[in-house]
Protein backbone atom coordinates (compact mmCIF):
# COMPACT_ATOMS: atom_id res chain seq x y z
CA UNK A 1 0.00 0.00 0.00
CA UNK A 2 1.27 3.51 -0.71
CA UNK A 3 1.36 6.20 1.91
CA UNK A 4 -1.43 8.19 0.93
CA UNK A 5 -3.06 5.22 1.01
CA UNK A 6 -1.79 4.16 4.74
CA UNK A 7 -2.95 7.75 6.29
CA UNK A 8 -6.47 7.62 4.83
CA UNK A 9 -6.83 3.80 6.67
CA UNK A 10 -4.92 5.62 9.48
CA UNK A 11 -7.39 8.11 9.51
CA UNK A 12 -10.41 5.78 8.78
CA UNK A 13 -9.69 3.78 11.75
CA UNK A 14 -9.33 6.38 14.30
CA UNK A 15 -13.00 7.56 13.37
CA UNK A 16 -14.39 4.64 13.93
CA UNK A 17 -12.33 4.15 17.21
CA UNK A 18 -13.87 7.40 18.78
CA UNK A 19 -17.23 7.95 17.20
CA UNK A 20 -19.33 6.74 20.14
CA UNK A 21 -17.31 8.86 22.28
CA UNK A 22 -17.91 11.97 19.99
CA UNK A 23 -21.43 11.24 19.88
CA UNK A 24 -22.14 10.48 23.60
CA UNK A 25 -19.74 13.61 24.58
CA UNK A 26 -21.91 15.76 22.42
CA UNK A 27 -24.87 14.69 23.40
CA UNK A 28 -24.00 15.84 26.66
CA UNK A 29 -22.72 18.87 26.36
CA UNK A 30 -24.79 20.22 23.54
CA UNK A 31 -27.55 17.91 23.19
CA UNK A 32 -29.55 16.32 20.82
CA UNK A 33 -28.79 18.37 17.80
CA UNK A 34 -25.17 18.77 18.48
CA UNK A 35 -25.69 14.46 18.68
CA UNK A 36 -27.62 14.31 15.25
CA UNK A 37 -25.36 16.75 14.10
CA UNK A 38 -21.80 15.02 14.98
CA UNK A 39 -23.29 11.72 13.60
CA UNK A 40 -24.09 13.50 10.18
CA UNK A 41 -20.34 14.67 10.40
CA UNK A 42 -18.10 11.71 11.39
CA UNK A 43 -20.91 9.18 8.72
CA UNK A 44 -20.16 11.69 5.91
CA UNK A 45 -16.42 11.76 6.64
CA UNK A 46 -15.99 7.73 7.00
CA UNK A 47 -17.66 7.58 3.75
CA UNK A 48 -15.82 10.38 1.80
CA UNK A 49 -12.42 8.37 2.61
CA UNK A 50 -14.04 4.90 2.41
CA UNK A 51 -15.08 6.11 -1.45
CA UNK A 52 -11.65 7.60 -1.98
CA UNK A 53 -10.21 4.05 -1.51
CA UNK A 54 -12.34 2.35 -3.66
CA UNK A 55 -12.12 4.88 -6.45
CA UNK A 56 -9.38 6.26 -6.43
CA UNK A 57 -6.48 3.68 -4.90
CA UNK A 58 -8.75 0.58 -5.58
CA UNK A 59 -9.01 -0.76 -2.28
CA UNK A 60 -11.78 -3.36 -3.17
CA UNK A 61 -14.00 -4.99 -0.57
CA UNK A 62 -13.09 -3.17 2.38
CA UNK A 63 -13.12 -4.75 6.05
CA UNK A 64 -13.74 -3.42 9.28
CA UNK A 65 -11.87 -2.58 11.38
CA UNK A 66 -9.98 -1.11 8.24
CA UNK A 67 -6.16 -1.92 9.56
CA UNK A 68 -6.33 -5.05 11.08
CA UNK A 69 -4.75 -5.30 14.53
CA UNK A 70 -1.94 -6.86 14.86
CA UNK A 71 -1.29 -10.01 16.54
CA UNK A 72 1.82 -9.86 18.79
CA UNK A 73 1.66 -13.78 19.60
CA UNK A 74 1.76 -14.79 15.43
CA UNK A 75 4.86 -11.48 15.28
CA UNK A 76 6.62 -13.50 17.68
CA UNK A 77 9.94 -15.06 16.25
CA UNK A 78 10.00 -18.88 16.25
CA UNK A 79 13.27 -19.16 17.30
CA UNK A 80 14.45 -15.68 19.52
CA UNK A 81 17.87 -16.85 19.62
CA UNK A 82 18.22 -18.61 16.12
CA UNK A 83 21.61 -16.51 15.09
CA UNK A 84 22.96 -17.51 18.22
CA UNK A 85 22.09 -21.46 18.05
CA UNK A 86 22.89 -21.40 13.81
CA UNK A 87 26.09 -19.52 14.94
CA UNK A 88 27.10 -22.24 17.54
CA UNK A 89 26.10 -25.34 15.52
CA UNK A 90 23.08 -26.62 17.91
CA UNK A 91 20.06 -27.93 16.26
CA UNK A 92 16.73 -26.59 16.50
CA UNK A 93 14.64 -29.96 16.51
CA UNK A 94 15.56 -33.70 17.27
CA UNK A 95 13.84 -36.74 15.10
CA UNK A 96 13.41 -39.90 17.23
CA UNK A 97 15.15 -42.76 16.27
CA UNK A 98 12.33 -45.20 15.99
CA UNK A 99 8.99 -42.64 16.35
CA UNK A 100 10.27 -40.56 13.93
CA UNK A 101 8.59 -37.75 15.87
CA UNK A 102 10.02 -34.14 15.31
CA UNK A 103 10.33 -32.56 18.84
CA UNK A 104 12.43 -28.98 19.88
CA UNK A 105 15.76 -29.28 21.38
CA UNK A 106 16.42 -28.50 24.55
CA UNK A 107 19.10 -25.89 23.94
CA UNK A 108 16.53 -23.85 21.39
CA UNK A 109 13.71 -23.54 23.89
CA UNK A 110 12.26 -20.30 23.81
CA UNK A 111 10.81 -18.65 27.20
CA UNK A 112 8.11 -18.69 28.64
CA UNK A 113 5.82 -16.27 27.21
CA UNK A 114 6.97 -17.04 23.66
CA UNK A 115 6.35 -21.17 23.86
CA UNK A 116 4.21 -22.82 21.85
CA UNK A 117 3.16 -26.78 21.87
CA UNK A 118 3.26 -27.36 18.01
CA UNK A 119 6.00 -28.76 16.48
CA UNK A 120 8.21 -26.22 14.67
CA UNK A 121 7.57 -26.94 11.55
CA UNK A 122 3.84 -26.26 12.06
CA UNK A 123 4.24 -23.11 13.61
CA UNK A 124 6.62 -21.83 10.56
CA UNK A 125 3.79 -23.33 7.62
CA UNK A 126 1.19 -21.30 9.70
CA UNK A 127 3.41 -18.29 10.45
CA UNK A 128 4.02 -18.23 6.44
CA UNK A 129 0.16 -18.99 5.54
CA UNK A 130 -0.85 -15.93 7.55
CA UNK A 131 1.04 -13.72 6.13
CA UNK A 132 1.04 -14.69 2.68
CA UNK A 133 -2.81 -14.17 3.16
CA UNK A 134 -2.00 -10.37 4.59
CA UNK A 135 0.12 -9.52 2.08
CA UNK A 136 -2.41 -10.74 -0.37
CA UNK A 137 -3.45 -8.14 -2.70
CA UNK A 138 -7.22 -6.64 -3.01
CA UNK A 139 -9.78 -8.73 -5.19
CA UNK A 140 -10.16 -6.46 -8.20
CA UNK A 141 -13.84 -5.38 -8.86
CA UNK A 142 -15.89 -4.75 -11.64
CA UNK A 143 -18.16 -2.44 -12.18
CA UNK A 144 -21.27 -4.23 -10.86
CA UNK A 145 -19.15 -5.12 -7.38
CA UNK A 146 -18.07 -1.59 -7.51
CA UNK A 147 -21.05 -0.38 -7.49
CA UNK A 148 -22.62 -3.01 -4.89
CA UNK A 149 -19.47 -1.72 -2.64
CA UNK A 150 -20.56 2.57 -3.22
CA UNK A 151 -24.11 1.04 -2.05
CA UNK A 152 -22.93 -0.67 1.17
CA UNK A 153 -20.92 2.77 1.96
CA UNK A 154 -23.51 5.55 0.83
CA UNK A 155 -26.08 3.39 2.92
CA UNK A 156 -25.26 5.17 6.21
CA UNK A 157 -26.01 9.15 4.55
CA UNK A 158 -29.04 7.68 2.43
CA UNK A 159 -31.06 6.20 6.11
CA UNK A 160 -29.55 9.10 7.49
CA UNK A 161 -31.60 11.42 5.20
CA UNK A 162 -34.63 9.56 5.31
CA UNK A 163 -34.32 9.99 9.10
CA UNK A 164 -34.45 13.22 8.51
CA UNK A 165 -37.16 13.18 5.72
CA UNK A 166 -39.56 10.46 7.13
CA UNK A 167 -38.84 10.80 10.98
CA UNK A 168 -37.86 7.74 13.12
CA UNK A 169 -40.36 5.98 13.94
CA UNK A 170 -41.53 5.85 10.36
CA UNK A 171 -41.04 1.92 8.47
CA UNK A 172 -38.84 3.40 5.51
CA UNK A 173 -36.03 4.52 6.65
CA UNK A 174 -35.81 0.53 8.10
CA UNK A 175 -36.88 -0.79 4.51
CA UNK A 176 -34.81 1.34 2.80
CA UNK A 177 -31.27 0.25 5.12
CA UNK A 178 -32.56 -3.06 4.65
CA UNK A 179 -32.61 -3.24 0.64
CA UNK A 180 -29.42 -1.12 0.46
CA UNK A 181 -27.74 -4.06 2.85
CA UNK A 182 -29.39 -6.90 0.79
CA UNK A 183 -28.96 -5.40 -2.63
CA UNK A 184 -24.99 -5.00 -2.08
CA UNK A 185 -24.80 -8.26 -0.49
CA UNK A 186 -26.40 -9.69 -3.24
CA UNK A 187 -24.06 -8.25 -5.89
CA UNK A 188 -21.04 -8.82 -4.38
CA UNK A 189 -21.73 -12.66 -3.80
CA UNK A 190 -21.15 -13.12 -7.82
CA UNK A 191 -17.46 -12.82 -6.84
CA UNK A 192 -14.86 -14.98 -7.28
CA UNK A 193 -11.53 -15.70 -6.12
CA UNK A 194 -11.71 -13.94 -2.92
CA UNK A 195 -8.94 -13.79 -0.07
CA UNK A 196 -9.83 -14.59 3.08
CA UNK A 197 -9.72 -11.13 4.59
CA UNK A 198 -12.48 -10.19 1.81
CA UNK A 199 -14.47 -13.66 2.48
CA UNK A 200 -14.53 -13.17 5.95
CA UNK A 201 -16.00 -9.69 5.58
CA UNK A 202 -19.13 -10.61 3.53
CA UNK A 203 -19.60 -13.28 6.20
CA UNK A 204 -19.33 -10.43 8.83
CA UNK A 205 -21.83 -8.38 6.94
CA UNK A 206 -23.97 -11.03 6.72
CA UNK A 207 -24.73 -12.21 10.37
CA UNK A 208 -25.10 -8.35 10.75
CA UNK A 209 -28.02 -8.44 8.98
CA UNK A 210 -29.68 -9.59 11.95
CA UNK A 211 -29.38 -6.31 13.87
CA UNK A 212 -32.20 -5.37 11.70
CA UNK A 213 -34.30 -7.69 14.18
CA UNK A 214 -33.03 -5.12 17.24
CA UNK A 215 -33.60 -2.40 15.01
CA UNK A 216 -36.37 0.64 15.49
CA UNK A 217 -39.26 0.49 14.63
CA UNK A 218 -38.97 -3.12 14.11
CA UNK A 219 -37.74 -3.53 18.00
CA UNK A 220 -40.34 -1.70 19.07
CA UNK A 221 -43.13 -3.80 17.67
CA UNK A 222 -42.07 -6.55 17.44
CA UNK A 223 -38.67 -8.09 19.04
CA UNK A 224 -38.77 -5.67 22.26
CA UNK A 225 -41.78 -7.63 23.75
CA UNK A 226 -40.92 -11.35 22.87
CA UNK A 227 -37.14 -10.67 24.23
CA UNK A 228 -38.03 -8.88 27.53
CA UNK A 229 -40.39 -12.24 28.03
CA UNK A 230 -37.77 -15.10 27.44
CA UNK A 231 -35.63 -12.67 30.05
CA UNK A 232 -38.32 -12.87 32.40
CA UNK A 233 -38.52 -16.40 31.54
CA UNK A 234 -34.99 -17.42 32.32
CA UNK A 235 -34.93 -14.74 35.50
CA UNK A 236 -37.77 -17.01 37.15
CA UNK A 237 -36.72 -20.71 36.39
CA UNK A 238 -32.91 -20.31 35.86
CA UNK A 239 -31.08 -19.67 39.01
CA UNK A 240 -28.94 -17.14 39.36
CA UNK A 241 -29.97 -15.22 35.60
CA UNK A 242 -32.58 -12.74 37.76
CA UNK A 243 -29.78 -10.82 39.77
CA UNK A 244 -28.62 -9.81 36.18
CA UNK A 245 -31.72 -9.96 33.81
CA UNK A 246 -33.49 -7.64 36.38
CA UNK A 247 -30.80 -4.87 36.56
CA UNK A 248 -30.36 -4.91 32.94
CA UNK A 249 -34.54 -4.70 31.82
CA UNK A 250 -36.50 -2.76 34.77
CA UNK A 251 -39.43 -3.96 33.14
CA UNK A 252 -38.64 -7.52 34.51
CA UNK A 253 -40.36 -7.12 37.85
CA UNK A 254 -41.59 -9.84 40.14
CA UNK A 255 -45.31 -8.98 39.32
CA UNK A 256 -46.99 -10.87 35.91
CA UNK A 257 -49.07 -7.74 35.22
CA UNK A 258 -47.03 -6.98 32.41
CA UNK A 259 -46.42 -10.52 30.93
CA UNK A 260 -49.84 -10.74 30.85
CA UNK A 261 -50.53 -7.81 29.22
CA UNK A 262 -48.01 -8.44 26.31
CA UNK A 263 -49.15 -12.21 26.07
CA UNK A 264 -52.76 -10.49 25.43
CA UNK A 265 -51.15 -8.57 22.39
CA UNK A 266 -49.28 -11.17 20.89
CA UNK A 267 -52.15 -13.34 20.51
């Protein structure tokens, strides 16, 4: 990756690091509008970069969190003192005789913290794999995946809008998330040849496709009701769940007024 390139991922990830803090500080200190308006802000700058990479440096499918974090257990050498063993003639590993079993000499055991209970070789081949797959370059897109790609990062600005055009309690903002979510999902599953960085993103956009379930207005009517009654459920036969069910939904007190009430709506 160039530099350029680096900075705007740089810069991507630190937005999405702190934009629940920017939004809950604001809310506080200058309330709802400064909320609504930081949200507008920090969505239309993620996007602006997010675009810039596909369009302009060809980032393809991008993943979230945008620089992976690193893994300081896979960084670790396999062998912290390998120049000094290779320089004093000792062997890293020892093949038995009649098992033919590869185990680590005792003169290159590493400390501690660094040990691992695979054989060496293993630990190289999967040291290698990983980051041949990181160094892997983007899947190119056509335009059709392109295009599925501008959907899925537009989508936060266009239910954004209709938030602002329809009100939130209205259906179509929802619908209109919904398709935008399915419709890019849909395009970009024509795809071949994917790393697995890129496959494991369409899986993580995927499962979140359930949030829609614990979403407004569809929480409201629907899921808010049937999930407060499996809590009260599991707070009254499940020992134990109450002391935390309780504190977490107030609406799971001890009396079945409200149980009753719901089960009366349901049916």
């Amino acid at each position: 990756q160039s530099l350029p390139q680096q900075k705007l991922l740089t810069w991507l990830s630190v937005l999405e690091c702190v934009e629940v803090f920017a939004e809950m500080g604001t809310a506080r200190v200058w309330g709802e509008m400064g909320r609504w308006t930081i949200i507008v802000l920090i969505q239309l700058a993620k996007a602006i970069l997010r675009l810039l990479l596909l369009l302009w440096y060809k980032a393809g499918i991008q993943t979230s969190p945008p620089i992976v974090p690193l893994n300081r257990e896979q960084q670790q050498p396999l062998h912290p003192q390998d120049g000094e063993d290779n320089s004093l003639g000792k062997d890293q590993t020892y093949v038995g005789k009649r098992s033919s079993r590869v185990v680590r000499s005792l003169q290159s055991t590493p400390s501690l913290q660094s040990r691992h209970w695979g054989s060496p070789q293993q630990r190289e081949e999967s040291q290698s794999r990983r980051a041949e797959e990181m160094n892997q370059a983007a899947t190119p897109l056509g335009l059709q995946e392109t295009i599925a790609e501008s959907v899925y990062i537009t989508r936060p600005l266009l239910h954004l809008l209709s938030l602002g055009v329809w009100g939130q309690r209205s259906w179509k903002p929802w619908l209109l998330s919904a398709v935008l979510d399915i419709s890019s999902l849909s395009l970009l599953s024509d795809l071949k040849d994917l790393n697995r960085r890129e496959r494991a993103e369409l899986r993580r956009r995927t499962i979140l496709l359930l949030y829609y379930l614990l979403r407004s207005p569809f929480y409201d009517r629907y899921s808010e009701g049937r999930i407060l009654l499996l809590l009260r459920l599991l707070a009254d036969y499940v020992p134990g769940v109450g002391f935390v069910t309780r504190k977490w939904a107030p609406q799971l007190c001890p009396c079945s007024c409200w149980v009753e009430k719901n089960q009366e709506d349901w049916a």
